[in-house]
Each structure stands twice: as structure tokens, then as C-alpha cells.
N, C-alpha and C. Protein backbone atom coordinates (compact mmCIF):
# COMPACT_ATOMS: atom_id res chain seq x y z
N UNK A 1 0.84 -1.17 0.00
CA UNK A 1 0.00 0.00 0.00
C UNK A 1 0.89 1.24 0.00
N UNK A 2 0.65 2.11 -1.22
CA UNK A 2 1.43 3.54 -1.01
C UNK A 2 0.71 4.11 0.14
N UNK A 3 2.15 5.16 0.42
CA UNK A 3 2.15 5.88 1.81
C UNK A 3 1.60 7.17 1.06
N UNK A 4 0.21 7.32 2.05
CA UNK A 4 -0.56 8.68 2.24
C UNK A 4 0.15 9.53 2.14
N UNK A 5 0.24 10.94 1.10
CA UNK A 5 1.36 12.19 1.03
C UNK A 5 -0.14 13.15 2.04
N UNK A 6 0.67 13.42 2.56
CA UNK A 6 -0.57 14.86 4.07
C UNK A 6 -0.09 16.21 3.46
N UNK A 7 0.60 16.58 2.40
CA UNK A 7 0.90 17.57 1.98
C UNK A 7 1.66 18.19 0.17
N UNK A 8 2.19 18.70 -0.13
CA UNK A 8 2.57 18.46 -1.51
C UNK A 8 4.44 18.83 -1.08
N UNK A 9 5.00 19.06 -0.08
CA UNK A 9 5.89 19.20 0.80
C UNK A 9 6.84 17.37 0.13
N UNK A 10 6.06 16.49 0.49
CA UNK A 10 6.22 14.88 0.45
C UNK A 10 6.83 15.16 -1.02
N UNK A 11 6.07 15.42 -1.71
CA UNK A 11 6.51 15.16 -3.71
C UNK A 11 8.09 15.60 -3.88
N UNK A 12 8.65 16.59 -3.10
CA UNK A 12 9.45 17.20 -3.34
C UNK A 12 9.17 18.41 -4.26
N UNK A 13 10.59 19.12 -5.01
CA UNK A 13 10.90 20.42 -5.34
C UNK A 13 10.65 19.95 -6.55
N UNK A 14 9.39 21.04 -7.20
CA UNK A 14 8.71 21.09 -9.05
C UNK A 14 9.06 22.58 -9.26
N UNK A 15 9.02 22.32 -10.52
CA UNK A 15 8.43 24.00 -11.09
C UNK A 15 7.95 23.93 -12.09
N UNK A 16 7.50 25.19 -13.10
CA UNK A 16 6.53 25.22 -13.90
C UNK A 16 6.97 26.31 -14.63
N UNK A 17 7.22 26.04 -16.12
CA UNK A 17 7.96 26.91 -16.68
C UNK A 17 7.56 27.08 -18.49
N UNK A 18 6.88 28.01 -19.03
CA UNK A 18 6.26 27.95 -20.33
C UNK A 18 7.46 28.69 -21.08
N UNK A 19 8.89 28.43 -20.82
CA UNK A 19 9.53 29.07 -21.23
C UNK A 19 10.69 27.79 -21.53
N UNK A 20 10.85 27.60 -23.48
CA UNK A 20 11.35 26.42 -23.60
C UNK A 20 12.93 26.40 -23.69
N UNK A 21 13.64 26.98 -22.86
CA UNK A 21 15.01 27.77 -22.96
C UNK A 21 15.49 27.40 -21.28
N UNK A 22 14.11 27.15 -20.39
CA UNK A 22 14.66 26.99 -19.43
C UNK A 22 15.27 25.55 -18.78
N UNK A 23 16.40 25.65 -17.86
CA UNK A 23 17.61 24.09 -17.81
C UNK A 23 17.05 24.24 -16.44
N UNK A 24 16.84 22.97 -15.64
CA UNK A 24 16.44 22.96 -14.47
C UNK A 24 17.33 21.81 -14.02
N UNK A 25 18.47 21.94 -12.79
CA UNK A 25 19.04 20.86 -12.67
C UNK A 25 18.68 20.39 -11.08
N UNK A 26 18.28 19.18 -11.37
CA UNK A 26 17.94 18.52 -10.52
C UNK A 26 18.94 17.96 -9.38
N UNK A 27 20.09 17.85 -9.81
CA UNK A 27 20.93 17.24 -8.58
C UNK A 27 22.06 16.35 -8.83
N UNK A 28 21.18 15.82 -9.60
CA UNK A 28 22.38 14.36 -10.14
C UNK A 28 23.04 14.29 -11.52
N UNK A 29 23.94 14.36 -11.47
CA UNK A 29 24.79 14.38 -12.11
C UNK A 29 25.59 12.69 -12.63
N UNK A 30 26.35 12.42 -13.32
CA UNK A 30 26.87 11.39 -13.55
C UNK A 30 28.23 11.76 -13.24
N UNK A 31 28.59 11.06 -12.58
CA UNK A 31 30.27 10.97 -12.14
C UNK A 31 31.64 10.66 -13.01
N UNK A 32 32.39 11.37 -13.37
CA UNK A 32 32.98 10.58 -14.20
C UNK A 32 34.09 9.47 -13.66
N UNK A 33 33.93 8.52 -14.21
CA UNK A 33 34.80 7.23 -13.97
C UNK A 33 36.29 7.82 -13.55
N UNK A 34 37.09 7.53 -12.79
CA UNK A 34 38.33 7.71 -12.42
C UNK A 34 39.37 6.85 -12.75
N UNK A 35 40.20 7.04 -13.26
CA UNK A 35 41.16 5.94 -13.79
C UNK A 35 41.96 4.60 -12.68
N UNK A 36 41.68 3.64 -13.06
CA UNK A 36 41.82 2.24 -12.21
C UNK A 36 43.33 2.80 -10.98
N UNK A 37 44.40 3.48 -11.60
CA UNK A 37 44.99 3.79 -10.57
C UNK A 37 45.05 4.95 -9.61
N UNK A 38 43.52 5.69 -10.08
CA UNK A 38 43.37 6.78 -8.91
C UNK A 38 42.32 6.18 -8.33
N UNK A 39 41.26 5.01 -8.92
CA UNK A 39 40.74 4.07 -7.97
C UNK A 39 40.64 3.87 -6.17
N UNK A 40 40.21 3.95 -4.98
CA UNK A 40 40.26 3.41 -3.69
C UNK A 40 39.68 3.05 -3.45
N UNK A 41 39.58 1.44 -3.18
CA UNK A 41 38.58 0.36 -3.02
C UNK A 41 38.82 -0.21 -2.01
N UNK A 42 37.63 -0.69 -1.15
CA UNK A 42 37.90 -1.34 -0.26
C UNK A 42 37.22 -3.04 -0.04
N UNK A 43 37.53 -3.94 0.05
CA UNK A 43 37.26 -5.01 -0.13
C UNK A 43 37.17 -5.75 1.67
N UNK A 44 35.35 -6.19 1.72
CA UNK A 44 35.26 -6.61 3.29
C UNK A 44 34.04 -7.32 3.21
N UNK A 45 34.54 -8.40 3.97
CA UNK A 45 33.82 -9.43 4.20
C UNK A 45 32.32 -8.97 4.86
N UNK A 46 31.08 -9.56 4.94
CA UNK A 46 29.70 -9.03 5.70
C UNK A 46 29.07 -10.11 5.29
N UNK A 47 28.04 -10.41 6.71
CA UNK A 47 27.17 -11.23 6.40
C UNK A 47 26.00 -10.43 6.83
N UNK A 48 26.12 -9.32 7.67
CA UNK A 48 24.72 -8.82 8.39
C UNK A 48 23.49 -8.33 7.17
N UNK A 49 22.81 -8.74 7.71
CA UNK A 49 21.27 -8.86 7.07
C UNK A 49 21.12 -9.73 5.45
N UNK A 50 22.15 -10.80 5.90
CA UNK A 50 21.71 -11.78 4.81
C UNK A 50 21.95 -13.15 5.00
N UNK A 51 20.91 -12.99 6.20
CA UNK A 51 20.68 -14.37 6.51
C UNK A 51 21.89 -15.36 7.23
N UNK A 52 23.22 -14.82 7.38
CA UNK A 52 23.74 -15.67 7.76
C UNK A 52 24.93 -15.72 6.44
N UNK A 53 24.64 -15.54 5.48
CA UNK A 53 25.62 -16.29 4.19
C UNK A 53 26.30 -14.69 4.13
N UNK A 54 28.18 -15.45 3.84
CA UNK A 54 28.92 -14.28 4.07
C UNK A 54 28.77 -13.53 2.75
N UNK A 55 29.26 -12.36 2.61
CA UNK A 55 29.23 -12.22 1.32
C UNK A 55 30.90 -11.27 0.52
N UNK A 56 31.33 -10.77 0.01
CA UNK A 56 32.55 -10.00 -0.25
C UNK A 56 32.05 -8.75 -0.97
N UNK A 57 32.08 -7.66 -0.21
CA UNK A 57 31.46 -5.99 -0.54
C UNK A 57 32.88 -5.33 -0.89
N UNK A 58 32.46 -5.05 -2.33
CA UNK A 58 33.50 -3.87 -2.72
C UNK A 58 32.88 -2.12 -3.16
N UNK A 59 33.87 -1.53 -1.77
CA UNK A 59 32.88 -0.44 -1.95
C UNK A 59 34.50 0.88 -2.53
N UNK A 60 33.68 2.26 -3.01
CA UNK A 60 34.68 2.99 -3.15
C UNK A 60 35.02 3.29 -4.54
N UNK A 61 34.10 3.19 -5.04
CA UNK A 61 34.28 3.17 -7.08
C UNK A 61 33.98 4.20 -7.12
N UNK A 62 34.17 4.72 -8.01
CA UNK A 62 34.25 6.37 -8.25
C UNK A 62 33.89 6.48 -10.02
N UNK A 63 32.53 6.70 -10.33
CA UNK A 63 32.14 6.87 -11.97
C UNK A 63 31.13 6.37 -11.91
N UNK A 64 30.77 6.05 -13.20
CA UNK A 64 29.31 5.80 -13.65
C UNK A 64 28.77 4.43 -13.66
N UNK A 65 27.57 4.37 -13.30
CA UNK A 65 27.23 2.94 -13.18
C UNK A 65 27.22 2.42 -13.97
N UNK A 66 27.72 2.35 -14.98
CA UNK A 66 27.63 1.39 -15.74
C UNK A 66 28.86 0.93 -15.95
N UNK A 67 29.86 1.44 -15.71
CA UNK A 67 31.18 1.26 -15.27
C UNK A 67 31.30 0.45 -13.85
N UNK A 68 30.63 0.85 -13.26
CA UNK A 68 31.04 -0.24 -12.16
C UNK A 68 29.77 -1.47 -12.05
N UNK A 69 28.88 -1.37 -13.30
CA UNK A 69 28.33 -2.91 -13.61
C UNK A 69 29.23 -3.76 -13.90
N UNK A 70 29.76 -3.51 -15.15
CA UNK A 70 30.55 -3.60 -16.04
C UNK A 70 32.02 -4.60 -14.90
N UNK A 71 32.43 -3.61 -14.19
CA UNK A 71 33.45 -3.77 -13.17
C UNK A 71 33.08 -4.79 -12.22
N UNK A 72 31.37 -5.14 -11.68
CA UNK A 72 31.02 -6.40 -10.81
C UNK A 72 30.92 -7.34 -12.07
N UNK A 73 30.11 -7.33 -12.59
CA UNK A 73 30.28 -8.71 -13.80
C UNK A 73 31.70 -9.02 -14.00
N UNK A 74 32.61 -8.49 -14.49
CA UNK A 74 34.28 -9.12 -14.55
C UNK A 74 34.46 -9.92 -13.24
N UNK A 75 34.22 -9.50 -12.35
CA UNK A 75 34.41 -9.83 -10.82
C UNK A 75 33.94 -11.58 -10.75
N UNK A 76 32.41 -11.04 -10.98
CA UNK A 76 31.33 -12.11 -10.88
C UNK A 76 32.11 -13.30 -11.86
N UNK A 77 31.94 -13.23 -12.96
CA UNK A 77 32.58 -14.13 -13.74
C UNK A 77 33.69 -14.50 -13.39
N UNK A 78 35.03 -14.25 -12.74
CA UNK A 78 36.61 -14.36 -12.86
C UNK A 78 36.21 -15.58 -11.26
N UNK A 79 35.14 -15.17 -11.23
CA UNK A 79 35.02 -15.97 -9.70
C UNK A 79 34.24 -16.68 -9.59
N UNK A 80 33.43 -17.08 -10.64
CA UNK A 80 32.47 -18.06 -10.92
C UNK A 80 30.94 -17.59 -10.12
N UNK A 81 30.96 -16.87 -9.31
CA UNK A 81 29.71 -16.84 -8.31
C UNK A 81 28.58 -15.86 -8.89
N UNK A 82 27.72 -15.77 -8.45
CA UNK A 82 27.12 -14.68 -8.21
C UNK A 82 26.72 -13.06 -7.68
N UNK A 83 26.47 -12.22 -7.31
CA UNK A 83 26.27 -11.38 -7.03
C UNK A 83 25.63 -10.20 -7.26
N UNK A 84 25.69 -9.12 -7.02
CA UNK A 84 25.08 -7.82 -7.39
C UNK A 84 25.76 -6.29 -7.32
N UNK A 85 25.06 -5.51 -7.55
CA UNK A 85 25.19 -4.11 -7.70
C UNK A 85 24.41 -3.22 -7.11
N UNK A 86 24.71 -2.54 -5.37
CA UNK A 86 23.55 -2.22 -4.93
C UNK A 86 24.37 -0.89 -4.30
N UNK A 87 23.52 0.25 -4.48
CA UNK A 87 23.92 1.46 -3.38
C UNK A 87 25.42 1.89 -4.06
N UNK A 88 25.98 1.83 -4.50
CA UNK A 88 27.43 1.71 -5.29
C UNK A 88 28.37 1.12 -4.52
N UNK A 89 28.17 -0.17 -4.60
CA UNK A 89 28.47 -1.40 -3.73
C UNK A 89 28.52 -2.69 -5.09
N UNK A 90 30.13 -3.05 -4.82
CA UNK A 90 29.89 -5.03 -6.00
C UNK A 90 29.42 -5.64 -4.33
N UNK A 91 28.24 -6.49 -4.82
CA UNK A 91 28.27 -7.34 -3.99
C UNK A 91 28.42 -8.49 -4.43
N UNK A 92 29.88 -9.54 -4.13
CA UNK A 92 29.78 -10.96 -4.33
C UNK A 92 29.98 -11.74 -3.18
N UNK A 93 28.89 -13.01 -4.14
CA UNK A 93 28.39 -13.90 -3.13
C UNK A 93 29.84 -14.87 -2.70
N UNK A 94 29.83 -15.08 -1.27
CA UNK A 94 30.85 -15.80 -0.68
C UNK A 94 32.45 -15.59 -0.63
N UNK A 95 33.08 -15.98 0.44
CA UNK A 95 34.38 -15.15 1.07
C UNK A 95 35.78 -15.48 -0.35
N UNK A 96 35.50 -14.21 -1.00
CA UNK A 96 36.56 -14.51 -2.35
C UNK A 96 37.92 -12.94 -2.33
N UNK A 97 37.56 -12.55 -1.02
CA UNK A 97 38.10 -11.59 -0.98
C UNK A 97 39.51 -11.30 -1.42
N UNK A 98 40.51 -12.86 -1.41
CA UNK A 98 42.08 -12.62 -1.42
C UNK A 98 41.91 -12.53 -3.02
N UNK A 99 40.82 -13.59 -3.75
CA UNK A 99 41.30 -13.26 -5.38
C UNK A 99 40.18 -12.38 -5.82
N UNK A 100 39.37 -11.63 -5.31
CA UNK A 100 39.11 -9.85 -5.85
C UNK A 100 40.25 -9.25 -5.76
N UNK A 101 40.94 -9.40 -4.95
CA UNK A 101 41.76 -7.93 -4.94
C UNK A 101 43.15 -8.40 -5.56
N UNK A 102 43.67 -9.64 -5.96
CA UNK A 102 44.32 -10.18 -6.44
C UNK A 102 43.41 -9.98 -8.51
N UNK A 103 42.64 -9.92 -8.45
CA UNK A 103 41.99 -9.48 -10.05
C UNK A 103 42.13 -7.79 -10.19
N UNK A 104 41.41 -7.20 -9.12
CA UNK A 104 41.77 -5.76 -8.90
C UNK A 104 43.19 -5.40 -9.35
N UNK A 105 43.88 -5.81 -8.26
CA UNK A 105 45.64 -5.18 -8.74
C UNK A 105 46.09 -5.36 -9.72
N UNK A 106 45.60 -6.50 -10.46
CA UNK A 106 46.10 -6.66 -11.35
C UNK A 106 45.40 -5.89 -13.06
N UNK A 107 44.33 -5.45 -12.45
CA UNK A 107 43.93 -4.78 -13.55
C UNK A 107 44.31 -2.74 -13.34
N UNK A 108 44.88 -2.56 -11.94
CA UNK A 108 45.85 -1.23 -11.81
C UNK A 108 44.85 -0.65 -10.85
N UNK A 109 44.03 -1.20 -9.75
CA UNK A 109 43.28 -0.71 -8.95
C UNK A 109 44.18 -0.68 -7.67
N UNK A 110 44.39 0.00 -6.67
CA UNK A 110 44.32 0.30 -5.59
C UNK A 110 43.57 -0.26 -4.82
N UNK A 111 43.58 -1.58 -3.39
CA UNK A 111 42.49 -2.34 -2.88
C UNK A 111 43.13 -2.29 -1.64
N UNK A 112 41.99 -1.93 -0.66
CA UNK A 112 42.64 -2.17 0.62
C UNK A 112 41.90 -3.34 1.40
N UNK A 113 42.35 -4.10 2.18
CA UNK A 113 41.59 -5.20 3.01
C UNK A 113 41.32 -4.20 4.27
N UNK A 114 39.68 -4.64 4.24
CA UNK A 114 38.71 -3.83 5.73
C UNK A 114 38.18 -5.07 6.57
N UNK A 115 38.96 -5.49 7.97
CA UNK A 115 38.26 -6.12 8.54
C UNK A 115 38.98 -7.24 8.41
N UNK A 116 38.84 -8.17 9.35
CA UNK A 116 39.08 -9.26 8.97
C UNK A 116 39.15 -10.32 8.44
């Protein structure tokens, strides 16, 4: 069930403009990708809120998502498993952390180990 808006406050910031010249920027922008050795990634193990099953979170990418799809699929594949792309987060499934960052370096990334 959508959540009741009690005001037009909820919708957020509109405007209204009969003037076809006008640029209205909303906020977001696309990032541009940073080159693999100005890269800082951090590579760490987590299981909280998934049930129990560990998983290997690489966070710290810097560019466009589709660049860092692009960047979990290589991952995903080189490691056989599964995973995802969430929040600008690789998430892969199960503790593969020594050969991510062993694929990382070797493709000119910068990787630091977080955690134990």
C-alpha cells in the first residue's frame, strides 16, 4: 500500500515553466569514472542482514554505473559466483576476498583489506 502524502511538501521540489530555454538541474549528475589507478577500493567481508551467508562488498568506485556494472560482472565471472550491484556497492556472493583484490591489482586498482 502507497504511503498517504498529508501535503505536496512529500513530492518534493517542481516547477513550472512555459519558457522552452529553461535548464532545471535537478541534482544528479553522472560521475565521471576515475582511472583504475586513482581508484580506492575497499574489499570486506559481511554477512549482516543476509541471513547468515557471508558475502565479499567492494565499496569505493568512483564513476558511472555502468562502469562499475561492467566492473562487478568481470568480478562475478573471474570468480564463478554470483552477485550484485547495490547502493554503489559489488556485492559478491561468498568469502573470495584474497582473489578480488588479487583481479583488482592486477587490472591497476588500488584495494585495501577492511576487517578481517
Amino acid at each position: 500500500m502507497a504511503k498517504k502524502l498529508n501535503d505536496l511538501s512529500a513530492l518534493g521540489a517542481f516547477a513550472y515553466s512555459t519558457n522552452d530555454d529553461v535548464y532545471f538541474d535537478n541534482g544528479e549528475t553522472e560521475q565521471e569514472t576515475l582511472p583504475n589507478n586513482k581508484q580506492q577500493l575497499e574489499a570486506v567481508f559481511s554477512s549482516k542482514g543476509r541471513g547468515g551467508k557471508t558475502v565479499t562488498v567492494i565499496r569505493g568506485f568512483v564513476g558511472t554505473d555502468d562502469d562499475l556494472k561492467a566492473l562487478g560482472k568481470l568480478l562475478k565471472n573471474k570468480c564463478g559466483v554470483g552477485g550484485s550491484i547495490k547502493d554503489g556497492e559489488i556485492i559478491i556472493q561468498g568469502k573470495h576476498r584474497d582473489k578480488i583484490m588479487e583481479i583488482l591489482k592486477k587490472d591497476g586498482y588500488k584495494v585495501k583489506r577492511v576487517g578481517g
